[in-house]
Protein backbone atom coordinates (compact mmCIF):
# COMPACT_ATOMS: atom_id res chain seq x y z
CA UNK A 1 20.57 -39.90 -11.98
CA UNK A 2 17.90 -38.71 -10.12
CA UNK A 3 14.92 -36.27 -11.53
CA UNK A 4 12.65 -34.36 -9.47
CA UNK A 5 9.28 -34.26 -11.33
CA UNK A 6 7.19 -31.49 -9.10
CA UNK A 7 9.17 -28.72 -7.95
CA UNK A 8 9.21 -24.65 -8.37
CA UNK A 9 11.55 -21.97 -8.06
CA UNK A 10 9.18 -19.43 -6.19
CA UNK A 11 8.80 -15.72 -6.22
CA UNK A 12 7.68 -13.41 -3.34
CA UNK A 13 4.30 -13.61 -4.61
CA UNK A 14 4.24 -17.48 -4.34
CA UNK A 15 5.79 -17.63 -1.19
CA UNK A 16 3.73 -14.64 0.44
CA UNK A 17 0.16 -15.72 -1.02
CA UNK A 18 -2.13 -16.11 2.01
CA UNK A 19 -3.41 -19.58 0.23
CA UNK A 20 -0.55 -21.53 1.36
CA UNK A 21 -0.97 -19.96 5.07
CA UNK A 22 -2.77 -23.64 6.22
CA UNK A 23 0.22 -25.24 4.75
CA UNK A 24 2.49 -23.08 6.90
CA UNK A 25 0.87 -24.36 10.21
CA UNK A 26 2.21 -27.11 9.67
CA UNK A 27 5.67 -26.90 8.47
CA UNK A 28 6.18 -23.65 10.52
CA UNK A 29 7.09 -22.09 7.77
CA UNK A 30 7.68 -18.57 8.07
CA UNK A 31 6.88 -15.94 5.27
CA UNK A 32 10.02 -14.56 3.50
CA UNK A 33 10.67 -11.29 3.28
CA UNK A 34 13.23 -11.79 0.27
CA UNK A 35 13.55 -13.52 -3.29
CA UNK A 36 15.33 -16.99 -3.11
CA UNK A 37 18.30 -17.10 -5.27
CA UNK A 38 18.34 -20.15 -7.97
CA UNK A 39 21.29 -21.17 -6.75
CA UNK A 40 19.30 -21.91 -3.29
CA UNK A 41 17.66 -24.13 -5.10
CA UNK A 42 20.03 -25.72 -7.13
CA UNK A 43 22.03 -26.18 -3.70
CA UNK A 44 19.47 -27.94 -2.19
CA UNK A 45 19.29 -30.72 -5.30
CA UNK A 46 23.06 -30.76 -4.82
CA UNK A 47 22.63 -31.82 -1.39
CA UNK A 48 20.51 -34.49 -2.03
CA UNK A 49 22.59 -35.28 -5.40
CA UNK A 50 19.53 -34.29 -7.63
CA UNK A 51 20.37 -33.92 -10.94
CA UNK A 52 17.12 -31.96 -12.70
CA UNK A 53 14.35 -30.45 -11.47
CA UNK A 54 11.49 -29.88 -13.25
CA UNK A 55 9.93 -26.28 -12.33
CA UNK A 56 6.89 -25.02 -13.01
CA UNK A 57 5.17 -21.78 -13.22
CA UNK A 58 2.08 -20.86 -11.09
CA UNK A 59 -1.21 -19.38 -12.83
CA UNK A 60 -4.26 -18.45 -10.61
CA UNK A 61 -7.27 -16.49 -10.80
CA UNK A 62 -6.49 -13.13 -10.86
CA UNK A 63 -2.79 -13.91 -9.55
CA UNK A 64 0.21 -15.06 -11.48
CA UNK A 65 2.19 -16.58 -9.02
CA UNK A 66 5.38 -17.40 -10.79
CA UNK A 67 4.99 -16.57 -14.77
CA UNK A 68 6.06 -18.34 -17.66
CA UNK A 69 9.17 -15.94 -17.69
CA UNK A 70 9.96 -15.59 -14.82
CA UNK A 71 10.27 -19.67 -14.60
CA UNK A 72 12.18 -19.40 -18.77
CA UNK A 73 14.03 -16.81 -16.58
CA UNK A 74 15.95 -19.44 -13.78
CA UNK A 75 16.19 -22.14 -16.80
CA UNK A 76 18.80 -19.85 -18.23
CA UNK A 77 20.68 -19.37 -14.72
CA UNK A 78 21.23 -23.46 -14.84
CA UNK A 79 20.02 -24.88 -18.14
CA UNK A 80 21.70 -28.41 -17.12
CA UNK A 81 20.22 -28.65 -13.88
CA UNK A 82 16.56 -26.73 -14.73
CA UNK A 83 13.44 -27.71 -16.74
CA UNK A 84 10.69 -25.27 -17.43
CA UNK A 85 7.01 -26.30 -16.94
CA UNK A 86 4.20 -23.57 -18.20
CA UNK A 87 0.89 -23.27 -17.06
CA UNK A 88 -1.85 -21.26 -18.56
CA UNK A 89 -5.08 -19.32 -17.60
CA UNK A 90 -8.11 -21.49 -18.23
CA UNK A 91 -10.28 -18.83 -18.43
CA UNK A 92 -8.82 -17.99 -21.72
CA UNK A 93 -8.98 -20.64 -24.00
CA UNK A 94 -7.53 -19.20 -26.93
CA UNK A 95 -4.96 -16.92 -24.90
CA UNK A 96 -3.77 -20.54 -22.91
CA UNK A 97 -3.33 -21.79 -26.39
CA UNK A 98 -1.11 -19.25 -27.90
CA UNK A 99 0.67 -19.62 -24.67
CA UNK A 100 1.33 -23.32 -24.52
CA UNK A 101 2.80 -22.65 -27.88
CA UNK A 102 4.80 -19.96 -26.57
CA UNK A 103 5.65 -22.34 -24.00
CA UNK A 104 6.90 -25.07 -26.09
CA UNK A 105 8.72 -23.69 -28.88
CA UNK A 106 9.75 -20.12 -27.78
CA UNK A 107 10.77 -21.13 -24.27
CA UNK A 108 11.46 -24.72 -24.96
CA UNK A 109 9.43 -25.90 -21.74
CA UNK A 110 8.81 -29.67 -21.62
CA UNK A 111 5.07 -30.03 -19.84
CA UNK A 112 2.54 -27.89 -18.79
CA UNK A 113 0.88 -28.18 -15.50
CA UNK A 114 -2.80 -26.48 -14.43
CA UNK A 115 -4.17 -26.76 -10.50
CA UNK A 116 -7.46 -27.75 -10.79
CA UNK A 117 -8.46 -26.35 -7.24
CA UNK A 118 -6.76 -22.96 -8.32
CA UNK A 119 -10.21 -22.86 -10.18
CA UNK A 120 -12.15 -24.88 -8.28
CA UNK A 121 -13.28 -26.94 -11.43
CA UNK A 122 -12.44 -30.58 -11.76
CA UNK A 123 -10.14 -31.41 -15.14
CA UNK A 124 -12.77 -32.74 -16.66
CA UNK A 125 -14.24 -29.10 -17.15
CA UNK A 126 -14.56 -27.48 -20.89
CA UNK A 127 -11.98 -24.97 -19.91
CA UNK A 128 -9.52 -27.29 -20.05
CA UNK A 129 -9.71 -29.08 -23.09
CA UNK A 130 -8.06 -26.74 -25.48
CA UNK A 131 -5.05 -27.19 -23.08
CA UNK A 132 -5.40 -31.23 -23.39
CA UNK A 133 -5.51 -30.41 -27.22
CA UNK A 134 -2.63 -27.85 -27.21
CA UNK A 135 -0.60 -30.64 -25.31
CA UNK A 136 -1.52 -32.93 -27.57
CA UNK A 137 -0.63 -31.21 -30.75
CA UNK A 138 2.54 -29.95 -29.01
CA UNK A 139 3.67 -33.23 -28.25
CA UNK A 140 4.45 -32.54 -24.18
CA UNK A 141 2.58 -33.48 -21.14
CA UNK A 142 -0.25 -31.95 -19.17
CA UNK A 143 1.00 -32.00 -15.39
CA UNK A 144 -2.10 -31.72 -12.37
CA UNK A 145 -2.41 -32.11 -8.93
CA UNK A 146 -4.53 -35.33 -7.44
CA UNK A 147 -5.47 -35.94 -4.00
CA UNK A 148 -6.49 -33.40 -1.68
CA UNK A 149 -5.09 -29.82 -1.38
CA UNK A 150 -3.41 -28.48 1.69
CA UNK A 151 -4.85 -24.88 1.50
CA UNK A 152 -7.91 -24.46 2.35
CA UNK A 153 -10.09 -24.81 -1.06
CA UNK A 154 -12.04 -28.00 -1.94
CA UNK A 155 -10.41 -30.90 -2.59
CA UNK A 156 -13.08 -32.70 -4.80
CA UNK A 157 -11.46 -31.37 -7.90
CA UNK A 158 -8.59 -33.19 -6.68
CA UNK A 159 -10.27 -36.71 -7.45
CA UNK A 160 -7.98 -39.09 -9.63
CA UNK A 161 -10.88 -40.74 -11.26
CA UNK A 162 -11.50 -37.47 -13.36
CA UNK A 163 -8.20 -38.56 -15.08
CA UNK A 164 -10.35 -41.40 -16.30
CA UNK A 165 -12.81 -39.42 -18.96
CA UNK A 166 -9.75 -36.37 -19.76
CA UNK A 167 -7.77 -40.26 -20.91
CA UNK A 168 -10.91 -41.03 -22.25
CA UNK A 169 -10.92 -38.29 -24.71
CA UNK A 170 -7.66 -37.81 -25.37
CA UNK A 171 -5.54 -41.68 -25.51
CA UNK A 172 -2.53 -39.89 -26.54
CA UNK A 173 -1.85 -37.14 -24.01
CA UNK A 174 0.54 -37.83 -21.59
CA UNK A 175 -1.50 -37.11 -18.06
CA UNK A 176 0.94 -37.31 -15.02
CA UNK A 177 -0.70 -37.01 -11.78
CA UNK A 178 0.79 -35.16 -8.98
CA UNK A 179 0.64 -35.09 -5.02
CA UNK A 180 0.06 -39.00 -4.93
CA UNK A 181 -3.77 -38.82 -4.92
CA UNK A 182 -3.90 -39.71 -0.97
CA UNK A 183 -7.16 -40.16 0.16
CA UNK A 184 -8.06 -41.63 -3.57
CA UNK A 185 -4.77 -43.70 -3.93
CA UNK A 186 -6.40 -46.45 -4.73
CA UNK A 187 -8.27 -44.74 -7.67
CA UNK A 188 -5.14 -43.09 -8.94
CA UNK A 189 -3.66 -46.41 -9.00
CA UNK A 190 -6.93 -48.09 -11.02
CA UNK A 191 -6.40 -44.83 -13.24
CA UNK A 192 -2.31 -45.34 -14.09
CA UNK A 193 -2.93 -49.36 -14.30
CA UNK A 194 -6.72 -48.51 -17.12
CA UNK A 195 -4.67 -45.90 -19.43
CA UNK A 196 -1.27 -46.55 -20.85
CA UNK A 197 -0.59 -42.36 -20.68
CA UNK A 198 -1.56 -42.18 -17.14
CA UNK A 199 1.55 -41.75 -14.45
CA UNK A 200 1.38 -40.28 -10.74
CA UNK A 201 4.53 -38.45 -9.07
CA UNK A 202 4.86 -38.32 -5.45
CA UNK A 203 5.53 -34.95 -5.04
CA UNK A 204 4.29 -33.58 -1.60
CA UNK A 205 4.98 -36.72 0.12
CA UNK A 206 8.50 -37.78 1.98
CA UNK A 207 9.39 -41.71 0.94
CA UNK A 208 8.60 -42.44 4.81
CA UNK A 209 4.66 -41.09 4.43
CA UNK A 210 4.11 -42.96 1.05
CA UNK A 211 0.30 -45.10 0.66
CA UNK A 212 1.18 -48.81 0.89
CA UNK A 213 -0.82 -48.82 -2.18
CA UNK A 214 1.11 -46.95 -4.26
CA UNK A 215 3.94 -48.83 -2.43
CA UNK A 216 3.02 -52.26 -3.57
CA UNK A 217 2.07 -50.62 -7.14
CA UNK A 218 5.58 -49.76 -7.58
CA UNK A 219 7.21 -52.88 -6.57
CA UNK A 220 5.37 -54.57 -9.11
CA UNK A 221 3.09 -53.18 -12.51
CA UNK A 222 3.57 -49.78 -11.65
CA UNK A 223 7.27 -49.67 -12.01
CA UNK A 224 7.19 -47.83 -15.11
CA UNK A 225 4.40 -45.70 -14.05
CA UNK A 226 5.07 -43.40 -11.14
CA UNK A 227 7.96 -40.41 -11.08
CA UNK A 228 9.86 -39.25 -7.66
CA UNK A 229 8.71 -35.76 -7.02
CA UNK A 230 9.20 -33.13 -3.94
CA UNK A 231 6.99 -30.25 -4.44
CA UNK A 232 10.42 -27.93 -3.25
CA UNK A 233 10.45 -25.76 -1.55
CA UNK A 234 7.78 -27.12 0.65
CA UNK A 235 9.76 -29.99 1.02
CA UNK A 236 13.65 -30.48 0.01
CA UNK A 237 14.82 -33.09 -2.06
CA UNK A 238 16.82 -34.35 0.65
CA UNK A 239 13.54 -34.50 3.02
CA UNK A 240 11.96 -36.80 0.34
CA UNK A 241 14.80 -39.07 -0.56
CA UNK A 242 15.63 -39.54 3.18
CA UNK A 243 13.93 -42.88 3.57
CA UNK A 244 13.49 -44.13 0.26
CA UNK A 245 15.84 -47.37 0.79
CA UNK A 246 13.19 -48.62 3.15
CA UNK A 247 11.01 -49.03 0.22
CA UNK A 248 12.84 -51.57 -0.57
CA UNK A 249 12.74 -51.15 -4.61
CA UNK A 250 14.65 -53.33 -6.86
CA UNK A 251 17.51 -51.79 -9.08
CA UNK A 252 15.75 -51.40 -12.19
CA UNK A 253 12.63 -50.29 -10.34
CA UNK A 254 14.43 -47.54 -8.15
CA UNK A 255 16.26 -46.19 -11.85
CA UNK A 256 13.16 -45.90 -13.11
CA UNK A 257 11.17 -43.94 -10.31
CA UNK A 258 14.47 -41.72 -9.89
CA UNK A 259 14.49 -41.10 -13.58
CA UNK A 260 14.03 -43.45 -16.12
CA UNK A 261 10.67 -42.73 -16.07
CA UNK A 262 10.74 -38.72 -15.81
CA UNK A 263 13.17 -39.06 -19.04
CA UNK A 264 10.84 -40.90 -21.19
CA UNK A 265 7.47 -39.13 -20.28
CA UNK A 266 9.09 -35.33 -20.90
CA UNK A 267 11.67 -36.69 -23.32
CA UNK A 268 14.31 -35.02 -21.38
């Protein structure tokens, strides 16, 4: 089985959002002028014999990228292949509360996930601790991006060692780390090894461009620690898996970055 932990289904307004315009230099992308189907998606995970993807809704200030509905929306198109992800505004406390609940028990969603450099304030801001608490109470995971950002906004926020004070202050929140943490790998990795709750997913990266650090982490301690991830559409699953063999992982340890891991931490 394999279990992609960073992905999203996107809408026009995701797609077409100048933000991701530095990102497009480099994968000459081109804009779309029309919605992608699911089943574009779900074709793409068949190629590369994905079985789930985890997709996540996109909040920003004063743009709602892909909403919490739209995202419970393509879950019901492929409810075997599709998990939903929420994400909140921050700048609501009680309004992100009532909507992780929402999340959770009305749309059955198994994480939520907040950008810190949507905001431009690192996790370890006040906004975002009703969300840890939420996620706590809830019983689900709070999924962020670490390491720097590809569009052109500040990439401090992105620093793994925040991680360290939000585990800190809340031991039993499940915290998994997105994007790698590249140029901080090594403090994502000190992060992951210090809490027991903290994992990183290597979403954004192909198998070919991963650290050696995180490399040599999941050879050894940090087999049970760190989730495969693509960050589709920007890159397909079959980009990512496409060199993975040269990692050469062990059995157990290339079940559980494919999806033993991913099925414990969102109970899937």
């Amino acid at each position: 089985m394999i279990i992609d932990a960073w992905a999203q289904h996107p809408t026009l307004r995701h797609s077409q959002d100048p933000i991701f315009d530095s990102l497009r230099r480099w994968t000459k992308g081109q804009i779309p002028n029309e919605a992608l189907p699911v089943s574009a998606t779900i074709a793409a995970m068949d190629q590369a014999g994905v079985d789930k993807s985890l997709i996540s809704a996109w909040v920003a200030p004063r743009n709602v990228m892909i909403s919490n509905d739209e995202v419970a929306a393509f879950v019901s198109e492929y409810p075997d292949r599709l998990v939903g992800v929420g994400s909140v505004d921050i700048s609501k406390p009680m309004d992100a509360v009532r909507d992780i609940r929402r999340c959770v028990e009305e749309l059955r969603f198994k994480a939520i996930r907040v950008l810190p450099w949507l905001w431009e304030v690192p996790p370890t801001d006040r906004r975002f601790y009703p969300v840890y608490a939420a996620c706590c109470d809830l019983g689900v995971p709070f999924c962020t991006q670490i390491g720097h950002t590809g569009p052109l906004m500040p990439s401090e926020v992105g620093r793994p060692i925040y991680l360290d004070q939000v585990a800190l202050d809340f031991p039993e929140l499940a915290i998994v780390g997105g994007h790698i943490g590249y140029p901080w790998t090594d403090e994502a990795v000190a992060v992951a090894t210090k809490h027991e709750n903290v994992f990183i997913d290597t979403s954004a990266y192909t198998a070919k461009r991963y650290p050696d650090a995180l490399v040599a982490y999941l050879r050894a301690h940090g087999r049970s620690k760190v989730l495969f991830g693509t960050n589709y559409p920007m890159i397909t699953p079959g980009a990512a898996l496409k060199h993975l063999d040269a990692l050469g992982l062990d059995a157990e340890t290339k079940d559980l970055f494919l999806s033993g891991n991913a099925r414990r931490i969102f109970k899937l």
